[in-house]
PDB file of N, CA and C in Angstrom:
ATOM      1  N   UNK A   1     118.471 122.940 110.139  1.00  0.00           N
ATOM      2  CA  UNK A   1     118.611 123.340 108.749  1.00  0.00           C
ATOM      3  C   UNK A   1     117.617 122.553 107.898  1.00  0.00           C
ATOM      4  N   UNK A   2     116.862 123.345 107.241  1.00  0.00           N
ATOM      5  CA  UNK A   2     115.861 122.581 106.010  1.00  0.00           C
ATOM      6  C   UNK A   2     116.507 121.644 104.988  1.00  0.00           C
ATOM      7  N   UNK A   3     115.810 121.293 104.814  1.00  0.00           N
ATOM      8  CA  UNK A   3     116.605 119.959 103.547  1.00  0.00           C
ATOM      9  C   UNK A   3     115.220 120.238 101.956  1.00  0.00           C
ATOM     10  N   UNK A   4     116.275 120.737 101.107  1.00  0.00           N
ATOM     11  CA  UNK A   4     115.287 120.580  99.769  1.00  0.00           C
ATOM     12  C   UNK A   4     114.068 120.253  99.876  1.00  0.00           C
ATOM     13  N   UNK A   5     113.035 120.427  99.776  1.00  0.00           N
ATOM     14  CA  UNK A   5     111.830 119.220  99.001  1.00  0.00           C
ATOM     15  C   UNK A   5     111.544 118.687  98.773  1.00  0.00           C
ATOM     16  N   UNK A   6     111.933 119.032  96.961  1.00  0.00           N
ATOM     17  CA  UNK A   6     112.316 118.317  95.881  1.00  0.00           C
ATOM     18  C   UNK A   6     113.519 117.429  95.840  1.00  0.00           C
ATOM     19  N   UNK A   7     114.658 117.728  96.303  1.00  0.00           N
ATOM     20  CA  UNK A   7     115.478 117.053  96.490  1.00  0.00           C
ATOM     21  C   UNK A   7     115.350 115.514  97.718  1.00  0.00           C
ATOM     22  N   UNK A   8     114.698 116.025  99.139  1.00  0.00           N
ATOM     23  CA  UNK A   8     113.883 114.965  99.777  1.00  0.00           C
ATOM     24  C   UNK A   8     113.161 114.227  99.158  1.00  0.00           C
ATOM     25  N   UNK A   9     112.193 114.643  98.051  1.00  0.00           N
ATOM     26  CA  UNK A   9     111.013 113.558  97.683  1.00  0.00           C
ATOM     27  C   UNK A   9     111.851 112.226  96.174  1.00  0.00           C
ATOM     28  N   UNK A  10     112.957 112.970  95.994  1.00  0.00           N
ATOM     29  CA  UNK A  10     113.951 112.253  95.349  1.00  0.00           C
ATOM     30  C   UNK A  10     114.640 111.158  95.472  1.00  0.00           C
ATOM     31  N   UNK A  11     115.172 111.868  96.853  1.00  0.00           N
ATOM     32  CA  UNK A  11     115.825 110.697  97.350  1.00  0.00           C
ATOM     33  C   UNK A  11     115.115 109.637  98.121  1.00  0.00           C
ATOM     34  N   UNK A  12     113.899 110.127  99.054  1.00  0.00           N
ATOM     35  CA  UNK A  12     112.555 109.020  99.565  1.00  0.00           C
ATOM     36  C   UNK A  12     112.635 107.982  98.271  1.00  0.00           C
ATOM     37  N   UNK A  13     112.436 108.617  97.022  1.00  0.00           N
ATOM     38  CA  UNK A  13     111.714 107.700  95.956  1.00  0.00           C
ATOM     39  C   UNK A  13     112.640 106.589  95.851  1.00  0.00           C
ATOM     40  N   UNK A  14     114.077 107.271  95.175  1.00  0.00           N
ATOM     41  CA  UNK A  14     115.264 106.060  94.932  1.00  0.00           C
ATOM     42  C   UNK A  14     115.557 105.075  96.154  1.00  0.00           C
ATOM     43  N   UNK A  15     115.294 105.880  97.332  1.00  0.00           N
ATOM     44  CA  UNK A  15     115.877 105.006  98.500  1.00  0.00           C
ATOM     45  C   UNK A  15     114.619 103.775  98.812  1.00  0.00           C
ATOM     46  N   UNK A  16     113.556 103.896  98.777  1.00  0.00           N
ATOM     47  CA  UNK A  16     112.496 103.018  98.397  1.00  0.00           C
ATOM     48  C   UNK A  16     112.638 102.103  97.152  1.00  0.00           C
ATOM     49  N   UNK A  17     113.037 102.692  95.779  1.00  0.00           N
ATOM     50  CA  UNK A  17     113.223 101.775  94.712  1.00  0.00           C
ATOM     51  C   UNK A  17     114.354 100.558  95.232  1.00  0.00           C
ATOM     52  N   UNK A  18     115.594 101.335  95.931  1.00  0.00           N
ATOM     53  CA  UNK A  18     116.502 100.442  95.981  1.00  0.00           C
ATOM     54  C   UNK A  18     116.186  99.478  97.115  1.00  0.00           C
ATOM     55  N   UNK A  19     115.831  99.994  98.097  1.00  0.00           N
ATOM     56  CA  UNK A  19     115.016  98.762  99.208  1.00  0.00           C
ATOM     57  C   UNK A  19     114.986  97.680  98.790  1.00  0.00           C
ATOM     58  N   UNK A  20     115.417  96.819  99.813  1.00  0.00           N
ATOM     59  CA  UNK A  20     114.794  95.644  99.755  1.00  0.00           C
ATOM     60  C   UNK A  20     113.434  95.109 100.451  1.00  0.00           C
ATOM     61  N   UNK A  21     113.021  96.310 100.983  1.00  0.00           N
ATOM     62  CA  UNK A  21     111.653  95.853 101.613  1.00  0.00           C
ATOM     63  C   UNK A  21     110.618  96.376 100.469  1.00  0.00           C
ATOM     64  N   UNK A  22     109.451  95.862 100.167  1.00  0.00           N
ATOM     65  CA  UNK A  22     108.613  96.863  99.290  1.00  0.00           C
ATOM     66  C   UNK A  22     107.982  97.527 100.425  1.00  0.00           C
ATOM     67  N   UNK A  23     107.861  97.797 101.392  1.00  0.00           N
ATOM     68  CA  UNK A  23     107.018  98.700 102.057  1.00  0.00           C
ATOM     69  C   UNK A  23     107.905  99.149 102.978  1.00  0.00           C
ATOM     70  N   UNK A  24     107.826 100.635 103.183  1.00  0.00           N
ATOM     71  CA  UNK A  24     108.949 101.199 104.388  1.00  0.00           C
ATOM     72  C   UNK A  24     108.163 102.209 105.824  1.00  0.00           C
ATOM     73  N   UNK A  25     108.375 101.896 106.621  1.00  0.00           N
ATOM     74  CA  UNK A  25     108.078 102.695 107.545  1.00  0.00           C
ATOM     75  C   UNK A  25     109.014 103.941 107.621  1.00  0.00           C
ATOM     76  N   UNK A  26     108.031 105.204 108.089  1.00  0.00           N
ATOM     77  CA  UNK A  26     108.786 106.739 107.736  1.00  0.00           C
ATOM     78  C   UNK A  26     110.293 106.500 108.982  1.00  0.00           C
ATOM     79  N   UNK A  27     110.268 105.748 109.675  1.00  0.00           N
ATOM     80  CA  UNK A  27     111.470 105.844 110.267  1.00  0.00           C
ATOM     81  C   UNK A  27     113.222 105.281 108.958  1.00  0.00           C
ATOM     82  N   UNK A  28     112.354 104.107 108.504  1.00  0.00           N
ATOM     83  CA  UNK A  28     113.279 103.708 107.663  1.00  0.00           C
ATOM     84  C   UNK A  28     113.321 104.549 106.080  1.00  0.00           C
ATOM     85  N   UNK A  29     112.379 105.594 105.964  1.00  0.00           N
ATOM     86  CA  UNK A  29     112.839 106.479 105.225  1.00  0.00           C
ATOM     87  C   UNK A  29     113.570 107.532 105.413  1.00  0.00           C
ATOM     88  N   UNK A  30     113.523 108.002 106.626  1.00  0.00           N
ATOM     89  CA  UNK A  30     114.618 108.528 107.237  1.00  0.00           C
ATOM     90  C   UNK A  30     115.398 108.819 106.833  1.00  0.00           C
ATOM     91  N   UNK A  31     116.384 107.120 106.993  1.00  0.00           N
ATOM     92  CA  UNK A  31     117.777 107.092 106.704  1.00  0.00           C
ATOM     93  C   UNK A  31     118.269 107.397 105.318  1.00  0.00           C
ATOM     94  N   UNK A  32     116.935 107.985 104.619  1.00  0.00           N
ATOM     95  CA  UNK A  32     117.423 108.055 103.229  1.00  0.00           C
ATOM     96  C   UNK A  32     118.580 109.530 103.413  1.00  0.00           C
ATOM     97  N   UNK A  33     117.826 110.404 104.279  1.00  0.00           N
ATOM     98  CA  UNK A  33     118.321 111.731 104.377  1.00  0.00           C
ATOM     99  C   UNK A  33     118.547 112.085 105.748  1.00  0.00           C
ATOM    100  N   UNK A  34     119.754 111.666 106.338  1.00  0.00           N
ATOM    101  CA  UNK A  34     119.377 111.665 107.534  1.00  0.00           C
ATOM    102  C   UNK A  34     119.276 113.350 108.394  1.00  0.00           C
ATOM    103  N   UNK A  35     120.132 114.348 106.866  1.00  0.00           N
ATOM    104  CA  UNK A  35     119.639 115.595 107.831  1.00  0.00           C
ATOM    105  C   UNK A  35     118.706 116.332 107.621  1.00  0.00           C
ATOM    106  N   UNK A  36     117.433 115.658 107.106  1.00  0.00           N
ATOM    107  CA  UNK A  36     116.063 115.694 107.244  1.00  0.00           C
ATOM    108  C   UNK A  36     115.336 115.544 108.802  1.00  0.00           C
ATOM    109  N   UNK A  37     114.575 116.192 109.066  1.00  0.00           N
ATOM    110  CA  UNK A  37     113.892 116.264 110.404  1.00  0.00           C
ATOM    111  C   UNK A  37     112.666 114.763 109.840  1.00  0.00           C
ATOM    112  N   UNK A  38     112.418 114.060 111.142  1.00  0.00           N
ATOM    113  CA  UNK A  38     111.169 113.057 111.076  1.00  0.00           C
ATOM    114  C   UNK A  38     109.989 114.209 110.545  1.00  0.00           C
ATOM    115  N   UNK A  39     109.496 115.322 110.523  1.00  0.00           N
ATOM    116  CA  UNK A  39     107.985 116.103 109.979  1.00  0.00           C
ATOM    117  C   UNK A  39     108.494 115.999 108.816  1.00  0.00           C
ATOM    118  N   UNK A  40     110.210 116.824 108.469  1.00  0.00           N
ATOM    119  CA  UNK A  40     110.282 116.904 106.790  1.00  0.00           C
ATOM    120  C   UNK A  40     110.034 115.356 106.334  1.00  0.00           C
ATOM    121  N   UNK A  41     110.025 114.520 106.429  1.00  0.00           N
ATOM    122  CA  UNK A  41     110.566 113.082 105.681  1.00  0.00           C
ATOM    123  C   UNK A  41     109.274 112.717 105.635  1.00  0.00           C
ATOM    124  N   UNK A  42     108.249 113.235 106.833  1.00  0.00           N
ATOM    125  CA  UNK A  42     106.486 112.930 106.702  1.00  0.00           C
ATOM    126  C   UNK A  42     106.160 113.356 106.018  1.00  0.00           C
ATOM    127  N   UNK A  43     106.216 114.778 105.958  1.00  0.00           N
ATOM    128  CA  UNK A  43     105.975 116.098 104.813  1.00  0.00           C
ATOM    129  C   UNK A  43     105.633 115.578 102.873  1.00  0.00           C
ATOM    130  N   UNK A  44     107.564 115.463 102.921  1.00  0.00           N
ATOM    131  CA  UNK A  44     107.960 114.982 101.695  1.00  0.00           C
ATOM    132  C   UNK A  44     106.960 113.777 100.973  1.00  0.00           C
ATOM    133  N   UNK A  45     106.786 112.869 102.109  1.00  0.00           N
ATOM    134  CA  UNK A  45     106.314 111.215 101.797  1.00  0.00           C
ATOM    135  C   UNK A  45     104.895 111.244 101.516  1.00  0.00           C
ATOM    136  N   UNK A  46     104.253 112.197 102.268  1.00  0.00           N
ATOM    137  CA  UNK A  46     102.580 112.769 102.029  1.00  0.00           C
ATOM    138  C   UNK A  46     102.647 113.095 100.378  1.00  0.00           C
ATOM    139  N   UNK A  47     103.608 113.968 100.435  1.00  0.00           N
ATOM    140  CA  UNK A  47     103.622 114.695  98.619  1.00  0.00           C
ATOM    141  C   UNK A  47     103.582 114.087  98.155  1.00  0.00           C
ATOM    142  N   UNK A  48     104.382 112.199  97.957  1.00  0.00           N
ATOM    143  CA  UNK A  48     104.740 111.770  96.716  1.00  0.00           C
ATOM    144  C   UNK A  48     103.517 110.967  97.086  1.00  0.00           C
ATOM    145  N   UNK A  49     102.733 110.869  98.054  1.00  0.00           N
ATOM    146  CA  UNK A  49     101.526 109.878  97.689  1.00  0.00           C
ATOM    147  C   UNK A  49     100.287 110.804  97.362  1.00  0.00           C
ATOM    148  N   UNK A  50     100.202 111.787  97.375  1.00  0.00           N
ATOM    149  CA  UNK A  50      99.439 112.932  96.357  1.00  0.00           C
ATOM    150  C   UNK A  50      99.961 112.985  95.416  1.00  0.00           C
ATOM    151  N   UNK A  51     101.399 112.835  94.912  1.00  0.00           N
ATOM    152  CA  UNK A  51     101.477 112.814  93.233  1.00  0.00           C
ATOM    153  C   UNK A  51     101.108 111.847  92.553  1.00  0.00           C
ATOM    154  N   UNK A  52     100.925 110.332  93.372  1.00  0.00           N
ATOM    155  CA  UNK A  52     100.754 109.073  92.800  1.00  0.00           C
ATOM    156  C   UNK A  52     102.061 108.878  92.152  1.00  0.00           C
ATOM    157  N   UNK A  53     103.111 109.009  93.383  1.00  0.00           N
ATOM    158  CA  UNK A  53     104.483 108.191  93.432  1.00  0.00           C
ATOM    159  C   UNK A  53     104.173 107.157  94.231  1.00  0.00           C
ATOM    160  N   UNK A  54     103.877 107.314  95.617  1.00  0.00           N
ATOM    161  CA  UNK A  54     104.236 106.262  96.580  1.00  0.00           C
ATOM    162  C   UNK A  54     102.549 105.789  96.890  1.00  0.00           C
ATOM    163  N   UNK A  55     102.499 105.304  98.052  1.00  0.00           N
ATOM    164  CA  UNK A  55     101.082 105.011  97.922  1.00  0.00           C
ATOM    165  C   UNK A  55     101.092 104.558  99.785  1.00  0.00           C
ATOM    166  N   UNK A  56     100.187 104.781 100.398  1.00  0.00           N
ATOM    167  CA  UNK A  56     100.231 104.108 102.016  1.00  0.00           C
ATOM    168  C   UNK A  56      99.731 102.632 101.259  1.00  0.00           C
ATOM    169  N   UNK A  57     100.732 101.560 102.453  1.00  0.00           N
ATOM    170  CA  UNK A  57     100.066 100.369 102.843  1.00  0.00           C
ATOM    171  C   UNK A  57     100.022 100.064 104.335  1.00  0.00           C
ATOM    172  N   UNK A  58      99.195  99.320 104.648  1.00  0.00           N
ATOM    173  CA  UNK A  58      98.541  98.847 105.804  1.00  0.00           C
ATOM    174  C   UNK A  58      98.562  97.829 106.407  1.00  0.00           C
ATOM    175  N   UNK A  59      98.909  97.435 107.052  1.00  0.00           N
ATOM    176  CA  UNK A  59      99.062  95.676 107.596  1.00  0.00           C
ATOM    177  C   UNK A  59      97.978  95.532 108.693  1.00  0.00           C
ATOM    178  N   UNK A  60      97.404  96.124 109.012  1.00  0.00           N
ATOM    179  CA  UNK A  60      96.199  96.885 109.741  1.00  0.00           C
ATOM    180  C   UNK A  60      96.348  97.211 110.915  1.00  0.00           C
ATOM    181  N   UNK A  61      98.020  97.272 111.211  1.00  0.00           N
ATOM    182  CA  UNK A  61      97.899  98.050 113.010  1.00  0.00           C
ATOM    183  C   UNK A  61      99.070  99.030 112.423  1.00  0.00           C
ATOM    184  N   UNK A  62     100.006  99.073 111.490  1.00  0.00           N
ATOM    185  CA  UNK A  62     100.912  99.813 110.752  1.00  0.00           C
ATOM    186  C   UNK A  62     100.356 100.341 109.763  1.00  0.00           C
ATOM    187  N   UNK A  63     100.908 101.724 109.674  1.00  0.00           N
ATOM    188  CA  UNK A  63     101.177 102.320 107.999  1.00  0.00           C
ATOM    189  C   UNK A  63     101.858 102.430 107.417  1.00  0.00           C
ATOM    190  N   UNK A  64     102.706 102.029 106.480  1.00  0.00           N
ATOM    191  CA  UNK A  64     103.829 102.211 106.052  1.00  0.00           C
ATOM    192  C   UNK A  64     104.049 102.458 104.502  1.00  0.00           C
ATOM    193  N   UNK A  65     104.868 102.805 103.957  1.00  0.00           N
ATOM    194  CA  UNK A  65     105.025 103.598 102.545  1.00  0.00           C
ATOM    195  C   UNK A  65     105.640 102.544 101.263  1.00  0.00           C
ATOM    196  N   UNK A  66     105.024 102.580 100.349  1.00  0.00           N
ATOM    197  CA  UNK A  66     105.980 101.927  99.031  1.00  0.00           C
ATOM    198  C   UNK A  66     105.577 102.557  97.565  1.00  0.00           C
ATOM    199  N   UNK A  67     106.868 102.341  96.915  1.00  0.00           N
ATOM    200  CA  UNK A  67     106.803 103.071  95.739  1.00  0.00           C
ATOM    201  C   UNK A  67     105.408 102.222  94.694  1.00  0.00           C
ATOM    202  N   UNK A  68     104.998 102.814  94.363  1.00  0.00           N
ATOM    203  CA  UNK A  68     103.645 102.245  93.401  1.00  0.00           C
ATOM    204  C   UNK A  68     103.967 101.354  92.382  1.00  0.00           C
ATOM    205  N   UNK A  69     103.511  99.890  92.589  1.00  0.00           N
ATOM    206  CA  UNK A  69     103.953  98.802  92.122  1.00  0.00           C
ATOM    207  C   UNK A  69     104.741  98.033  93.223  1.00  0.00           C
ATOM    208  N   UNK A  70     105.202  98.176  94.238  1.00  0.00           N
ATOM    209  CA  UNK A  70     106.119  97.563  95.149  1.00  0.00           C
ATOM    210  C   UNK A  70     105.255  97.355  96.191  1.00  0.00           C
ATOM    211  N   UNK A  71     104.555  97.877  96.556  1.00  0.00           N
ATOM    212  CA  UNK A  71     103.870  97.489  97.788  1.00  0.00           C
ATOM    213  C   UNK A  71     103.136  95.437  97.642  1.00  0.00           C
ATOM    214  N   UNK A  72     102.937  94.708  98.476  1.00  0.00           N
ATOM    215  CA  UNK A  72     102.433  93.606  98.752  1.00  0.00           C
ATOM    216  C   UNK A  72     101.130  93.932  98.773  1.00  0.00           C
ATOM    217  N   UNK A  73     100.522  92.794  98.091  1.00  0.00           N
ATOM    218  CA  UNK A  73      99.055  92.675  98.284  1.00  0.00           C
ATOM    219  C   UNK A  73      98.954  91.484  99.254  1.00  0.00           C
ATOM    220  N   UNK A  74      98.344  91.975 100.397  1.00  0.00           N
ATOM    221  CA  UNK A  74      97.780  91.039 101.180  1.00  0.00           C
ATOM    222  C   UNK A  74      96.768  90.179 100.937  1.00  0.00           C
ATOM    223  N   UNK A  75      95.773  90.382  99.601  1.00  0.00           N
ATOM    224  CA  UNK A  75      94.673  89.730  99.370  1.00  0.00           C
ATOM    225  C   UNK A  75      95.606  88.800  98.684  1.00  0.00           C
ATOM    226  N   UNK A  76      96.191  88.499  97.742  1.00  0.00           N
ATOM    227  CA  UNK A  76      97.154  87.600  97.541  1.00  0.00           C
ATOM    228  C   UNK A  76      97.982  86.236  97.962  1.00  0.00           C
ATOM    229  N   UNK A  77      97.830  86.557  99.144  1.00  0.00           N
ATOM    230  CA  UNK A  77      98.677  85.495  99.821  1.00  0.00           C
ATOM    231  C   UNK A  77      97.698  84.354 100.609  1.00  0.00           C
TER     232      UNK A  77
END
């Protein structure tokens, strides 16, 4: 069964805001929706980093997702 979209790219967002990680791997976005398929939750997570919601970060062997402003700067540390 399909799961919303819009309603997916919703809940990705809040379930990221509320995180305590700033950066999430698509497995741990997942659990935002869990009767979302792993493509929908890729799908969804692509969109909100074409809207300039979320944004990829990199640790340079991972990719993983955070809401814009939350992600870690590695040049930083």
């Amino acid at each position: 069964m399909a799961v919303d979209r819009e309603q997916l790219k919703a809940a990705l967002i809040e379930y990221a805001s509320k995180s305590t990680k700033p950066q999430l791997y698509l497995k741990d976005l997942g659990k935002a929706v869990p009767d979302a398929s792993p493509r929908e939750v890729k799908n969804a997570a692509n969109d909100l980093v074409k809207d300039g919601k979320m944004v990829y970060w990199s640790s340079g062997s991972s990719t993983m997702y955070a809401v814009v402003g939350r992600q870690q700067d590695e040049e930083k540390k």
